[in-house]
Protein backbone atom coordinates (compact mmCIF):
# COMPACT_ATOMS: atom_id res chain seq x y z
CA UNK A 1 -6.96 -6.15 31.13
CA UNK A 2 -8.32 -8.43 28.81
CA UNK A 3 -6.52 -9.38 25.42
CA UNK A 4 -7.79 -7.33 22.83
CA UNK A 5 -8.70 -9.12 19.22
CA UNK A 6 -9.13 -7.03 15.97
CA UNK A 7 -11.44 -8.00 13.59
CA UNK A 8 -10.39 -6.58 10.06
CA UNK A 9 -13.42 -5.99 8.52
CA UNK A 10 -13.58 -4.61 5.04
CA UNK A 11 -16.30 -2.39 4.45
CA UNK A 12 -18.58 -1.06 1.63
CA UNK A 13 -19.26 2.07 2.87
CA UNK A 14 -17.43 4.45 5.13
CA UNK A 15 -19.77 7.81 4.80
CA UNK A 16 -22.83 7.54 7.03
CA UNK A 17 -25.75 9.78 6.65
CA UNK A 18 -26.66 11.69 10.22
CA UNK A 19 -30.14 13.37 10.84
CA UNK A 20 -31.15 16.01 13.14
CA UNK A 21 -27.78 17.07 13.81
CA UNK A 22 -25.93 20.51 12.52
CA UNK A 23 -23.69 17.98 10.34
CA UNK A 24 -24.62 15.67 7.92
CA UNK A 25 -22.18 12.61 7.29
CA UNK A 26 -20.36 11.04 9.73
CA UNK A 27 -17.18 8.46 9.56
CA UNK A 28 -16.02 5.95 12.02
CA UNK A 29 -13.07 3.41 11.11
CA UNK A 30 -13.41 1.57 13.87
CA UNK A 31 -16.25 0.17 15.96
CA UNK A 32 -15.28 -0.75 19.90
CA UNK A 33 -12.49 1.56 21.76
CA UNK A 34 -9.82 0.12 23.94
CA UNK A 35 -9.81 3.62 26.05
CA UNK A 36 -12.38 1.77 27.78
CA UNK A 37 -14.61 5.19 29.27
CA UNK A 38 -17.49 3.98 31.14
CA UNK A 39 -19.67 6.60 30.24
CA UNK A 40 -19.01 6.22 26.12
CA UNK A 41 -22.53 6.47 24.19
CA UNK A 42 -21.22 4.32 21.44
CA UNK A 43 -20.99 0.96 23.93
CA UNK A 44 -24.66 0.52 22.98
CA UNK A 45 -23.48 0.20 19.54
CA UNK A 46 -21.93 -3.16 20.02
CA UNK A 47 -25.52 -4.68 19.92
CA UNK A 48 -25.67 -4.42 16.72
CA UNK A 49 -22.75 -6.85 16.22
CA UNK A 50 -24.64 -9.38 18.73
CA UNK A 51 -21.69 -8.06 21.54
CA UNK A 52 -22.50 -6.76 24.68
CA UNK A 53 -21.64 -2.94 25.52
CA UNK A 54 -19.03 -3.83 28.17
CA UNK A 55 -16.34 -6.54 27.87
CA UNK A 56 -17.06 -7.15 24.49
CA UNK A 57 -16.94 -3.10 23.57
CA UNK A 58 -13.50 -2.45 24.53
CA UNK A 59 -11.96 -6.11 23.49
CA UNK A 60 -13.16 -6.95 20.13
CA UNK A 61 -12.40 -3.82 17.87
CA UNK A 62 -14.00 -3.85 14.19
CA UNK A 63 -11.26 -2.19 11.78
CA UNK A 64 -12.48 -1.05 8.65
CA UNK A 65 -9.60 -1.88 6.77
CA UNK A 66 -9.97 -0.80 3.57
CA UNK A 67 -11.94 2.41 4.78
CA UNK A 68 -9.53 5.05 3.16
CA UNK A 69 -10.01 3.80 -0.31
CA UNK A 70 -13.64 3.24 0.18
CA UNK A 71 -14.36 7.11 1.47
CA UNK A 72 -12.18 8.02 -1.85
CA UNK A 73 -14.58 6.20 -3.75
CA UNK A 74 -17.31 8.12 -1.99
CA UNK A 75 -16.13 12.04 -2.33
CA UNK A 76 -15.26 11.30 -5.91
CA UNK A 77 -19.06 10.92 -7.16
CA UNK A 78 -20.66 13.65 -8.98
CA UNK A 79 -23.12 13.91 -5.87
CA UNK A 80 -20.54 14.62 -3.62
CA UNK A 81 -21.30 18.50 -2.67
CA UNK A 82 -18.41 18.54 0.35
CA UNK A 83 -21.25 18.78 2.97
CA UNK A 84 -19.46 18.62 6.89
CA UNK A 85 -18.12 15.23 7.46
CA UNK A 86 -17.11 14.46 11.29
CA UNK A 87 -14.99 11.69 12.29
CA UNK A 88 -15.27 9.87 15.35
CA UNK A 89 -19.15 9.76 16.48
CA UNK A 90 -19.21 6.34 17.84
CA UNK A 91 -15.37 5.29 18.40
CA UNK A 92 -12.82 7.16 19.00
CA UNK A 93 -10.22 7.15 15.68
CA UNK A 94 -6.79 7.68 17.56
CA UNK A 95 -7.15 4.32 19.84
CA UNK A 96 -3.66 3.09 19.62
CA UNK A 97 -4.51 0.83 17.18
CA UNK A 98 -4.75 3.41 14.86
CA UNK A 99 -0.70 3.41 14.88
CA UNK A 100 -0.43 0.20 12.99
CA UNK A 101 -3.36 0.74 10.69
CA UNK A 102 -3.68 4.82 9.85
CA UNK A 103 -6.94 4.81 8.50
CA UNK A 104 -7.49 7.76 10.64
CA UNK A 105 -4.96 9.39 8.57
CA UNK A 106 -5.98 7.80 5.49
CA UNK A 107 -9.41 9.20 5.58
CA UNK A 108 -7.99 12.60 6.55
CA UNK A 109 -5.94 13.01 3.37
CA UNK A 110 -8.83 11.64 1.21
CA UNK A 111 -11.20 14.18 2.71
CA UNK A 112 -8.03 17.15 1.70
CA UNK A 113 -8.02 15.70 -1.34
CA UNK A 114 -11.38 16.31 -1.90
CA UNK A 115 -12.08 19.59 0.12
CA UNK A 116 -14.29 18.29 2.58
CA UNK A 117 -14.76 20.23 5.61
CA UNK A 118 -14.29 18.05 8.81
CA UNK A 119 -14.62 17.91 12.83
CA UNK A 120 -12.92 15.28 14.54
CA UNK A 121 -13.36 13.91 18.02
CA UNK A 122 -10.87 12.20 20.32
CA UNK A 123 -9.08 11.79 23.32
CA UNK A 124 -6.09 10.17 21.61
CA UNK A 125 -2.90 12.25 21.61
CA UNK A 126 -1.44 10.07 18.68
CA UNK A 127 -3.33 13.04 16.50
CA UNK A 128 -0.31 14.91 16.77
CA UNK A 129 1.67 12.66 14.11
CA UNK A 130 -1.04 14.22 11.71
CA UNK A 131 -1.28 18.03 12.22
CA UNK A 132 0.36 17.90 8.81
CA UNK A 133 -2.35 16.85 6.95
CA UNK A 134 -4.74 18.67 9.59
CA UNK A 135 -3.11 21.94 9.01
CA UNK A 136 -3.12 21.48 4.63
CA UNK A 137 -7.08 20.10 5.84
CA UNK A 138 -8.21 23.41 7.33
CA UNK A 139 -6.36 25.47 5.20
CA UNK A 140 -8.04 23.87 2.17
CA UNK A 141 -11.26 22.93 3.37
CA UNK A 142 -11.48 23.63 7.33
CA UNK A 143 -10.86 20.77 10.33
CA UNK A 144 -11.56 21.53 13.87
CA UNK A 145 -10.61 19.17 16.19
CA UNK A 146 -12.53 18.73 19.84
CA UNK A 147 -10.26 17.02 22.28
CA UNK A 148 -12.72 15.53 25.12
CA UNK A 149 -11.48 15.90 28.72
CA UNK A 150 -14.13 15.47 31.53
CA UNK A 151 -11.79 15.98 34.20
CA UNK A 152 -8.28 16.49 34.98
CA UNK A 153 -8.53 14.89 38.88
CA UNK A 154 -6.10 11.85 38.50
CA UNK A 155 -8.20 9.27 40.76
CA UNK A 156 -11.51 10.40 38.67
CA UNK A 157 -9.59 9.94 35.01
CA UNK A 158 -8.59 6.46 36.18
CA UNK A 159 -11.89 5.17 37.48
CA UNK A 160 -14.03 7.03 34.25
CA UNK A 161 -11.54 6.78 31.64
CA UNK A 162 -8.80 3.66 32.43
CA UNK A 163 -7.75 3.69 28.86
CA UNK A 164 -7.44 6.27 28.05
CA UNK A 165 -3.93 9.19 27.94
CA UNK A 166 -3.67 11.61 30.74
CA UNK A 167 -5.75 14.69 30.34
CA UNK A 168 -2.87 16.73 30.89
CA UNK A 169 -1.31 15.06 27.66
CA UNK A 170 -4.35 15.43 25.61
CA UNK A 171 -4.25 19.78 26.61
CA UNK A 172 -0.63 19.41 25.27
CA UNK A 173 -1.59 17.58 22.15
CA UNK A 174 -4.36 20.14 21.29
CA UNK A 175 -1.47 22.93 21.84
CA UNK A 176 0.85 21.49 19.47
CA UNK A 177 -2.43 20.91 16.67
CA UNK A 178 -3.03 24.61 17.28
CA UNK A 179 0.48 25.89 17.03
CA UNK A 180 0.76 23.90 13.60
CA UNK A 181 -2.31 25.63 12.29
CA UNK A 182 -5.11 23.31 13.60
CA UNK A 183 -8.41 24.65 15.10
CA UNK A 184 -8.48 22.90 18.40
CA UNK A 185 -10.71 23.32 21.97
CA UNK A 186 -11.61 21.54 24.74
CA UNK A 187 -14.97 19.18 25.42
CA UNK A 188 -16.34 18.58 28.65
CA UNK A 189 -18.53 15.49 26.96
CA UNK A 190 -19.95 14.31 29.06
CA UNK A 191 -20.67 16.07 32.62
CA UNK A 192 -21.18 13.04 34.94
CA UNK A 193 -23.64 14.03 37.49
CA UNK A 194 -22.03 14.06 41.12
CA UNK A 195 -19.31 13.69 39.77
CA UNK A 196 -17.41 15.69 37.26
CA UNK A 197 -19.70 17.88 37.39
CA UNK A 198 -18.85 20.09 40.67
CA UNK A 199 -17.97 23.69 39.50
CA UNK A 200 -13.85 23.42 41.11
CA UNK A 201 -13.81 20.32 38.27
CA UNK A 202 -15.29 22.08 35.46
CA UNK A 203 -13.45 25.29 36.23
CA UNK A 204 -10.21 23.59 36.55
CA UNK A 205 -10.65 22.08 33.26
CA UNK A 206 -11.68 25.47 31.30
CA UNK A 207 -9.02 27.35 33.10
CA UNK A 208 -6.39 24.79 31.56
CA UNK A 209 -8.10 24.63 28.62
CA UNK A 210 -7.28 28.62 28.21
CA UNK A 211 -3.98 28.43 29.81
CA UNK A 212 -3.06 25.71 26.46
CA UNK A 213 -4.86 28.00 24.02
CA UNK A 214 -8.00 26.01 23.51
CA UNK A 215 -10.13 27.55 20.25
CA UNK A 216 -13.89 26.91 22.17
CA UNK A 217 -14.81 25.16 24.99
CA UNK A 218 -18.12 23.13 25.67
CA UNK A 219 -19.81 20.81 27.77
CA UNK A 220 -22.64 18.30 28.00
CA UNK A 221 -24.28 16.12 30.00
CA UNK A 222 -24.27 12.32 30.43
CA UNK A 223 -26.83 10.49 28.43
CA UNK A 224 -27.77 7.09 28.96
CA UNK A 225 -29.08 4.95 25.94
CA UNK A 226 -29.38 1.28 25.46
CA UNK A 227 -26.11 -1.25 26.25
CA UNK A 228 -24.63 2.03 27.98
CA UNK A 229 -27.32 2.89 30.60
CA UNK A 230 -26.73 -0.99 31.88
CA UNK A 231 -22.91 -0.61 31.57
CA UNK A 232 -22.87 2.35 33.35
CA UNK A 233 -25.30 1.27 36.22
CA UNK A 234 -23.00 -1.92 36.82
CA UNK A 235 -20.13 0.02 37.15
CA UNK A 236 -21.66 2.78 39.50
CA UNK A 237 -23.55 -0.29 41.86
CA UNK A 238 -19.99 -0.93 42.11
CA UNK A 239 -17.67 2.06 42.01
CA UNK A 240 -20.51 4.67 43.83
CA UNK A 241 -23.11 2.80 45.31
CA UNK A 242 -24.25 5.78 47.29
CA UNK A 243 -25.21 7.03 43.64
CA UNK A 244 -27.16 4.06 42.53
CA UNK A 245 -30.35 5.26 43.41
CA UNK A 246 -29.65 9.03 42.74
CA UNK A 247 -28.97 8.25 39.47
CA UNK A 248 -32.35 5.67 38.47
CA UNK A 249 -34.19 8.96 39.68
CA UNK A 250 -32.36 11.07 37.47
CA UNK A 251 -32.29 8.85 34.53
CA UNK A 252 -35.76 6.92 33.85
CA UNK A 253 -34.43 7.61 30.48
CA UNK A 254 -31.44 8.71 28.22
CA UNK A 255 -31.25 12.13 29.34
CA UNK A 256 -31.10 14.26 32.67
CA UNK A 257 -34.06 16.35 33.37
CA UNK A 258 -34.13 19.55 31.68
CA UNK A 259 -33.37 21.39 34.67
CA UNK A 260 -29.95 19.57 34.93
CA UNK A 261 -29.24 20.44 31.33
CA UNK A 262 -29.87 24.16 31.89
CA UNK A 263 -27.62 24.36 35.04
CA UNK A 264 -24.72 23.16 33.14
CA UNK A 265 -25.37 25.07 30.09
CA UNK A 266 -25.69 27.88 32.78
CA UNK A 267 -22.34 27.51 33.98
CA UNK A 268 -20.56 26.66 30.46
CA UNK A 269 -21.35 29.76 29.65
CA UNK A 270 -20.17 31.69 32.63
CA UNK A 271 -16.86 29.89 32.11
CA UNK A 272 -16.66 30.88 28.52
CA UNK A 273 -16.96 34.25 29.67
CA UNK A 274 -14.75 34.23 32.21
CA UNK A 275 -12.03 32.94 30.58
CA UNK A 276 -12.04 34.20 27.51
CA UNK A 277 -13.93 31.57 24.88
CA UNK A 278 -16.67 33.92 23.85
CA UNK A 279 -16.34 35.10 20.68
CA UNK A 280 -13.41 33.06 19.20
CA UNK A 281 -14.88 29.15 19.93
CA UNK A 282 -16.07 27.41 16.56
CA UNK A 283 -19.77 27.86 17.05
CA UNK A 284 -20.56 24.64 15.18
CA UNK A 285 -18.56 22.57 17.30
CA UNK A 286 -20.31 23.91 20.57
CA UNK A 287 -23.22 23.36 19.24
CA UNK A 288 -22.42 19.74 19.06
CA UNK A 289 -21.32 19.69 22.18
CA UNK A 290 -24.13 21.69 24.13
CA UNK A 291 -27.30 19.67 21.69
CA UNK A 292 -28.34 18.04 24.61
CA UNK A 293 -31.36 16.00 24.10
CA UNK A 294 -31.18 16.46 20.15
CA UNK A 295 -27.64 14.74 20.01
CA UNK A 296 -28.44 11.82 18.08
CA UNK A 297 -24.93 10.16 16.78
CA UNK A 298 -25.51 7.74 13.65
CA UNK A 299 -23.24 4.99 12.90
């Protein structure tokens, strides 16, 4: 693996205005992710910095250093009318840096402080040294949290997701947020076609979900934008070549056809049935999760 270099970065601004989606601010204290998923939507992100969406995304990491006093700053304005914030639309804010730094945790109390409602997405089962905060979060304001897990098959996690902790551990970390008071569920974002997306895969992962008293459960399919599409396509030449073609078919653009995106909307919902998630998920959160073509993450 190649050595990783942080780049504290102070910033001006930490809230980020988000259109077209069912929330309407987003925060990210980081930019790059060392969990490395070869799929992620935010690798074409890096551009923006001049850095390409592969090496360069999971190597150089932009921390906002000073991003909990900043966000302070921000919720304390007149203006502020504690619209949704969500936390972690283009990197994911429990990469293990977040140990040393705890903005993550910084930004959490801030937005308690200020009863600001909040949805945060991860993978990273360090979010278990904050269900404190998360619990006196919700109670105050409300905090969901949407663990992603696209598969719980050991040789898939490791060629998808090398960085990343085992799904297993993440299902155990969402139990422990939920038994301290935290609304938690269960992602399937994305569904890789051909992939993760066989119905034994995506049952297996709402079944556990259930069995570790996941909230709501959702899914989504792969989309394909900018410095990810080409990631992505280098890695599958390499790691399914039988795919390759398959896949430029399916993908002239960002998103699967529509067809695709019905199927697995099709069957989320069948497994939300069948085991039990109807009726008790956090609709907003879903609703993230199943927007499809309309899921347009800001910066």
């Amino acid at each position: 693996m190649a050595k990783v270099f942080y780049d504290e970065a102070p910033c001006k601004s930490v809230l980020n205005r988000v259109q077209g989606m069912w929330f309407k601010w987003s925060v990210n204290p980081y930019r790059g992710c060392v969990h490395s998923c070869h799929y992620c939507f935010a690798r074409r992100f890096h551009a923006q910095l001049d850095l390409n969406p592969s090496d360069d995304f999971t190597s150089i990491i932009v921390v906002k250093t000073n991003a909990p006093d900043v966000i302070r700053l921000e919720l304390s304005r007149p203006s502020w009318q504690r619209e949704h914030v969500t936390i972690g639309t283009a990197t994911d804010p429990y990469q293990p840096i977040e140990g040393k730094y705890r903005l993550t945790r910084g930004i959490l109390e801030a937005l308690r402080d200020y009863r600001t409602p909040t949805s945060l997405i991860t993978k990273g089962t360090m979010i278990v040294r904050d269900a404190d905060v998360l619990a006196s979060l919700n109670r105050r304001a409300g905090a969901t949290v949407c663990f992603s897990v696209t598969t719980l098959d050991k040789t898939l996690w490791e060629r998808l997701e090398p960085g990343t902790p085992p799904p297993r551990q993440r299902l155990r970390a969402r139990k422990r947020l939920v038994d301290a008071g935290v609304n938690a569920g269960v992602l399937m974002a994305p569904v890789v076609p051909n992939i993760t997306d066989t119905y034994e895969n995506m049952e297996e992962v709402a079944r556990e979900a259930a069995a570790h008293g996941a909230q709501f459960f959702g899914a989504a399919p792969l989309r394909l934008q900018g410095g990810t599409k080409v990631h992505f396509m280098d890695w599958l030449d390499v790691t399914y070549p039988h795919l390759s073609r398959h896949y430029r078919q399916m993908y002239p653009g960002a998103y699967a056809p529509d067809r695709y995106h019905g199927q697995i909307e099709s069957l989320t919902a069948a497994l939300q049935q069948r085991y039990g998630f109807e009726g008790s998920r956090d609709e907003g959160i879903v609703q993230r999760a199943n927007a499809g073509k309309q899921l347009q993450m800001a910066m």
